[in-house]
C-alpha atoms as a PDB file:
ATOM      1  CA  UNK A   1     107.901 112.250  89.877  1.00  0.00           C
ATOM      2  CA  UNK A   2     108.046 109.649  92.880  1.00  0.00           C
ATOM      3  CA  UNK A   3     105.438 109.443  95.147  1.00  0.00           C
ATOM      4  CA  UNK A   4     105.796 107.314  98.510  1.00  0.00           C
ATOM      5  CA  UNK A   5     101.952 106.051  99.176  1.00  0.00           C
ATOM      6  CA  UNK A   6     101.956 104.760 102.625  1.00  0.00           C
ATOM      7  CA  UNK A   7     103.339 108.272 104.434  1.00  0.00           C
ATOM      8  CA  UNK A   8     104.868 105.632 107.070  1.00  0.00           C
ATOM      9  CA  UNK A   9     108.624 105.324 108.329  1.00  0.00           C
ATOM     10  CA  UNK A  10     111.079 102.450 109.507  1.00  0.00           C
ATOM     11  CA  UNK A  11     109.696 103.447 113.069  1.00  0.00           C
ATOM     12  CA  UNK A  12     106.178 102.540 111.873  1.00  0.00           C
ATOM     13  CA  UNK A  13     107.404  99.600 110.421  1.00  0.00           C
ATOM     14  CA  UNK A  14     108.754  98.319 114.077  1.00  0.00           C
ATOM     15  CA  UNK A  15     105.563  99.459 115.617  1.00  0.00           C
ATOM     16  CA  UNK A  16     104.067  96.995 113.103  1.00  0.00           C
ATOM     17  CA  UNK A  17     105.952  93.801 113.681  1.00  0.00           C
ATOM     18  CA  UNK A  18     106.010  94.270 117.388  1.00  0.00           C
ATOM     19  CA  UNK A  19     102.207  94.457 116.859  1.00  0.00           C
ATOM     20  CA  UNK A  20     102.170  91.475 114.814  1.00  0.00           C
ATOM     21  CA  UNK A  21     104.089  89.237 117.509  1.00  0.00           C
ATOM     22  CA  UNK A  22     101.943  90.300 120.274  1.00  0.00           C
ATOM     23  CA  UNK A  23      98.991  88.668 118.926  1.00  0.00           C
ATOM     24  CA  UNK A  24      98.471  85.197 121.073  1.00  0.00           C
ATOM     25  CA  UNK A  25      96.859  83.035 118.878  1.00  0.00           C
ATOM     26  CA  UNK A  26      97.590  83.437 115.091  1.00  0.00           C
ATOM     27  CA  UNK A  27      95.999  79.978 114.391  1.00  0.00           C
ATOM     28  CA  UNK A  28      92.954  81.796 115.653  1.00  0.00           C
ATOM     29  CA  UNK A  29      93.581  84.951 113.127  1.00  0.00           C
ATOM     30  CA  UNK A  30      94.180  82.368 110.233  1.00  0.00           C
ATOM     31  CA  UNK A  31      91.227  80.312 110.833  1.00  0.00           C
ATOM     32  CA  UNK A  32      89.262  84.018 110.224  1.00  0.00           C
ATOM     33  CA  UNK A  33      86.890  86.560 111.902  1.00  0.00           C
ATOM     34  CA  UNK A  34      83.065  85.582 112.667  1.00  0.00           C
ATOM     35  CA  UNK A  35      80.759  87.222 110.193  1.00  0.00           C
ATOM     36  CA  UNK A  36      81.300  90.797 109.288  1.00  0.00           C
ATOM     37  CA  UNK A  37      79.414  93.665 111.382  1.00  0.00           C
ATOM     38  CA  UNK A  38      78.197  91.179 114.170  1.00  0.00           C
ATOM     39  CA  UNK A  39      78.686  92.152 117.726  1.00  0.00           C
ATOM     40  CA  UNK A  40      81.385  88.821 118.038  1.00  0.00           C
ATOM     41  CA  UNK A  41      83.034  90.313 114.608  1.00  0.00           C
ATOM     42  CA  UNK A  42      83.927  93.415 116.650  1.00  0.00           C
ATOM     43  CA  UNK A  43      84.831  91.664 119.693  1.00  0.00           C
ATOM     44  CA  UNK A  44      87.344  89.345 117.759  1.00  0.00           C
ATOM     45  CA  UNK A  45      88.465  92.759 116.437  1.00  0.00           C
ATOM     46  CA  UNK A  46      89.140  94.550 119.723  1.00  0.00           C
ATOM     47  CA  UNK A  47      90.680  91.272 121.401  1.00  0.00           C
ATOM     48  CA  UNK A  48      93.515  92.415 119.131  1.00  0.00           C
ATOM     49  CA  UNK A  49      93.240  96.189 118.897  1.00  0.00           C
ATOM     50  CA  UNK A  50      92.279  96.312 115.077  1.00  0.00           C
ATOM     51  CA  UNK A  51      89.928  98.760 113.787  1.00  0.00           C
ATOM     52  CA  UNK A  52      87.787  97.338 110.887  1.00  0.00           C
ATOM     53  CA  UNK A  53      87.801  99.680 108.081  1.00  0.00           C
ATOM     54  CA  UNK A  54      85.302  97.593 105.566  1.00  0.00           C
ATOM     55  CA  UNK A  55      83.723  94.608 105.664  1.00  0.00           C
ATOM     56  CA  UNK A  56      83.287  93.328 102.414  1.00  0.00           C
ATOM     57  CA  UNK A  57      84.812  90.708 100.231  1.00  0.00           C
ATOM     58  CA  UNK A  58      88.355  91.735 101.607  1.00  0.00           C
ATOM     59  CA  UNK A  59      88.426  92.746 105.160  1.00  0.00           C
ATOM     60  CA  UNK A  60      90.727  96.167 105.781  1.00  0.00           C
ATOM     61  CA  UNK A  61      91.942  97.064 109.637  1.00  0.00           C
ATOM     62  CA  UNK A  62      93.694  99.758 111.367  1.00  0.00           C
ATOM     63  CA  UNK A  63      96.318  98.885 113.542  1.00  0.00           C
ATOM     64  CA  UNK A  64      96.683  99.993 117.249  1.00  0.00           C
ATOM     65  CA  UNK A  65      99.887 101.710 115.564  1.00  0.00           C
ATOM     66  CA  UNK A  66      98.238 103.211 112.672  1.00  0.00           C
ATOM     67  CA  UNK A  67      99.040 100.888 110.118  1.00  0.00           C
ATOM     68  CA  UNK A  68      96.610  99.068 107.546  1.00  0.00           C
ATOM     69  CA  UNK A  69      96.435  95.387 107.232  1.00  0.00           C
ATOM     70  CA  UNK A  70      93.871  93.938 104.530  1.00  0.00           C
ATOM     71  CA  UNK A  71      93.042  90.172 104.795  1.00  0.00           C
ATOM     72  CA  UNK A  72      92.160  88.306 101.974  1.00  0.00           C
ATOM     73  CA  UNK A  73      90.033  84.612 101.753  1.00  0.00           C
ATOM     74  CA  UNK A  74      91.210  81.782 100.660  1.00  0.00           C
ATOM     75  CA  UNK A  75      90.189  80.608  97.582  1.00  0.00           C
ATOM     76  CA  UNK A  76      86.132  80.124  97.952  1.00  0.00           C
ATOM     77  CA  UNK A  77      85.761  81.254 101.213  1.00  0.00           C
ATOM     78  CA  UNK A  78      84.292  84.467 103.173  1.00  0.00           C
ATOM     79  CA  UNK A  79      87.152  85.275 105.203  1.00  0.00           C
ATOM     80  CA  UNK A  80      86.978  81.709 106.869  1.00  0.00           C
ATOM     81  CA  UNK A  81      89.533  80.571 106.435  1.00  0.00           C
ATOM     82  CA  UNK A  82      92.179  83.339 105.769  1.00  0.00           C
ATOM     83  CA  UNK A  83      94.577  83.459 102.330  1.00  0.00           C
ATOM     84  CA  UNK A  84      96.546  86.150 102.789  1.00  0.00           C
ATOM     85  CA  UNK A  85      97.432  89.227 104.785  1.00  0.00           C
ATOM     86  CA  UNK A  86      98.820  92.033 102.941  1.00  0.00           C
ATOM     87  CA  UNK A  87     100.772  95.344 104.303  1.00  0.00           C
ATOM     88  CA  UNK A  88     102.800  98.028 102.768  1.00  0.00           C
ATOM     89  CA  UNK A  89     105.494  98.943 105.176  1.00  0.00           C
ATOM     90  CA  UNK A  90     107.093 101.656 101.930  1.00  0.00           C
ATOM     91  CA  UNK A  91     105.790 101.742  98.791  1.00  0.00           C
ATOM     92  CA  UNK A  92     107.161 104.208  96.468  1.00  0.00           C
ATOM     93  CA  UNK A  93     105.489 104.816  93.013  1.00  0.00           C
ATOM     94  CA  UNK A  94     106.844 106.223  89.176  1.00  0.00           C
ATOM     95  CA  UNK A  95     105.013 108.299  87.319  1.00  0.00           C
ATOM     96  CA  UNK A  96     106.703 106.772  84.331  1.00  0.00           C
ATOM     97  CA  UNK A  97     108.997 103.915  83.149  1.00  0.00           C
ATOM     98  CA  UNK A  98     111.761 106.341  82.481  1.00  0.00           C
ATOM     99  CA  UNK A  99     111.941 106.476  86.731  1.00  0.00           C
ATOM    100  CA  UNK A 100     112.227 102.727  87.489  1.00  0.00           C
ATOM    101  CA  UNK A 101     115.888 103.588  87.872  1.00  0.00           C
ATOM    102  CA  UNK A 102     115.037 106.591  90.632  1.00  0.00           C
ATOM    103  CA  UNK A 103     112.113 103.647  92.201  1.00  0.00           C
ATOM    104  CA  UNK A 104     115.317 101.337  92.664  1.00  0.00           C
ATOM    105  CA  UNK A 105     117.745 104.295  94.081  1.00  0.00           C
ATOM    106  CA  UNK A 106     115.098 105.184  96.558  1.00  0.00           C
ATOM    107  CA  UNK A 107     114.318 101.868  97.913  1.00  0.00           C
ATOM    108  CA  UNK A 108     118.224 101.239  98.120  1.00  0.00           C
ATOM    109  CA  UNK A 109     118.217 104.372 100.250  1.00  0.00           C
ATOM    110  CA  UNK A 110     115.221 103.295 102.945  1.00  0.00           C
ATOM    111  CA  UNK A 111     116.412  99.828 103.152  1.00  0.00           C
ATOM    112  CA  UNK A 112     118.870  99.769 106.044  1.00  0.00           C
ATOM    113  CA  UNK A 113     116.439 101.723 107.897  1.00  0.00           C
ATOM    114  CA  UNK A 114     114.128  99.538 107.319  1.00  0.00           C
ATOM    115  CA  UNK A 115     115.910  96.378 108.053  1.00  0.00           C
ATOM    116  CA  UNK A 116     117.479  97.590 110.878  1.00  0.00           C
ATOM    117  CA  UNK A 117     113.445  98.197 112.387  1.00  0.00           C
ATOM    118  CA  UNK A 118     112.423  94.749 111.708  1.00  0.00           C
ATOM    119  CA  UNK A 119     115.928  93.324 113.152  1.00  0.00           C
ATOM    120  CA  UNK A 120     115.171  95.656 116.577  1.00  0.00           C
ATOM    121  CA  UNK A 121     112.201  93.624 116.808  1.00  0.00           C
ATOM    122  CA  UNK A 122     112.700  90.136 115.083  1.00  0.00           C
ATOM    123  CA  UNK A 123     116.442  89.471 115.413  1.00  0.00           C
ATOM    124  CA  UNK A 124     118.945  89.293 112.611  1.00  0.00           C
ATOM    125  CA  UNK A 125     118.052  87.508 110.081  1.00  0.00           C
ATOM    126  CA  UNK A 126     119.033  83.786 109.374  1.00  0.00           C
ATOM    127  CA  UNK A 127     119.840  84.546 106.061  1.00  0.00           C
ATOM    128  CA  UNK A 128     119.925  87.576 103.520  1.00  0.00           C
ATOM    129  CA  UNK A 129     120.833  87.877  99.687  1.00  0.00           C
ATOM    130  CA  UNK A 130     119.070  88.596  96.253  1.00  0.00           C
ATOM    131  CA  UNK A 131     116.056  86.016  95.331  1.00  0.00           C
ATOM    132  CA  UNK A 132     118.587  84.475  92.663  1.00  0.00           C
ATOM    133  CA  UNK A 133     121.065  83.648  94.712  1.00  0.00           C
ATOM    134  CA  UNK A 134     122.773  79.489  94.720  1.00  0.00           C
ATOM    135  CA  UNK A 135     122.204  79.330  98.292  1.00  0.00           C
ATOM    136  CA  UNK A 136     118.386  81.581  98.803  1.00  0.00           C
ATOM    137  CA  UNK A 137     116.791  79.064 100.945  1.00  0.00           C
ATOM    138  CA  UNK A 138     113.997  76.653  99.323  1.00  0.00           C
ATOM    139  CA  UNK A 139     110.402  77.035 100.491  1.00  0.00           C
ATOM    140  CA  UNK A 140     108.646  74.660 102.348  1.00  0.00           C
ATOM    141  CA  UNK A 141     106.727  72.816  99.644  1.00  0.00           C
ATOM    142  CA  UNK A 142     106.135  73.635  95.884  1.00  0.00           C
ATOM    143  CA  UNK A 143     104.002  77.278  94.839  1.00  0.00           C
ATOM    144  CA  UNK A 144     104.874  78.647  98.723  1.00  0.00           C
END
């Protein structure tokens, strides 16, 4: 049986980007939060309407739109600087291998809704095809 884990839509997903872009200083966000549970760690949380959910080695945040965002450190570090932000706009699982094929049909399903949220609020795309494609574009430098 599927199960979709986030119980968020394409709207949701919209709410979330437009959230993203109104932040005014990702260099700021990147370089990370003061220390965990101090009275500036809340501050730096409010300036952009995130909710800290824990404070340990990976830092977890509401959104003012509901959603959950969970920074991770760079390698070695305590949150200063930032690795990686992670977010699950849909995530569907299986409750076997035998429904990869049904995990596949269902994502095929959500994904014009989907795209069509993020292009309401970031613009079409400059380009869009499968990861193996001759002309996907290159990253910026090697292991991006």
């Amino acid at each position: 049986m599927l199960t979709e884990t986030t119980g968020r839509t394409s709207r949701d997903l919209a709410a979330e980007l437009a959230n993203m872009r109104a932040v005014d200083d990702w260099p700021s966000v990147w370089s990370g939060p003061p220390q965990g549970g101090t009275a500036e760690f809340y501050a730096w949380c409010e300036r952009y309407g995130w909710e800290p959910q824990t404070t340990e080695r990976t830092l977890e945040l509401r959104t003012r739109s509901g959603g959950e965002w969970t920074f991770f450190p760079a390698k070695g570090a305590f949150w200063n600087p930032l690795g990686a932000l992670n977010h699950y706009a849909w995530q569907v699982l299986a409750g076997s291998g035998e429904e990869y094929g049904a995990v596949h049909a269902a994502a095929a399903e959500v994904w014009p809704a989907y795209l069509k949220a993020a292009e309401d609020v970031l613009g079409t795309p400059t380009w869009s095809g499968d990861w193996d494609a001759a002309d996907f574009p290159q990253p910026p430098r090697p292991g991006f």
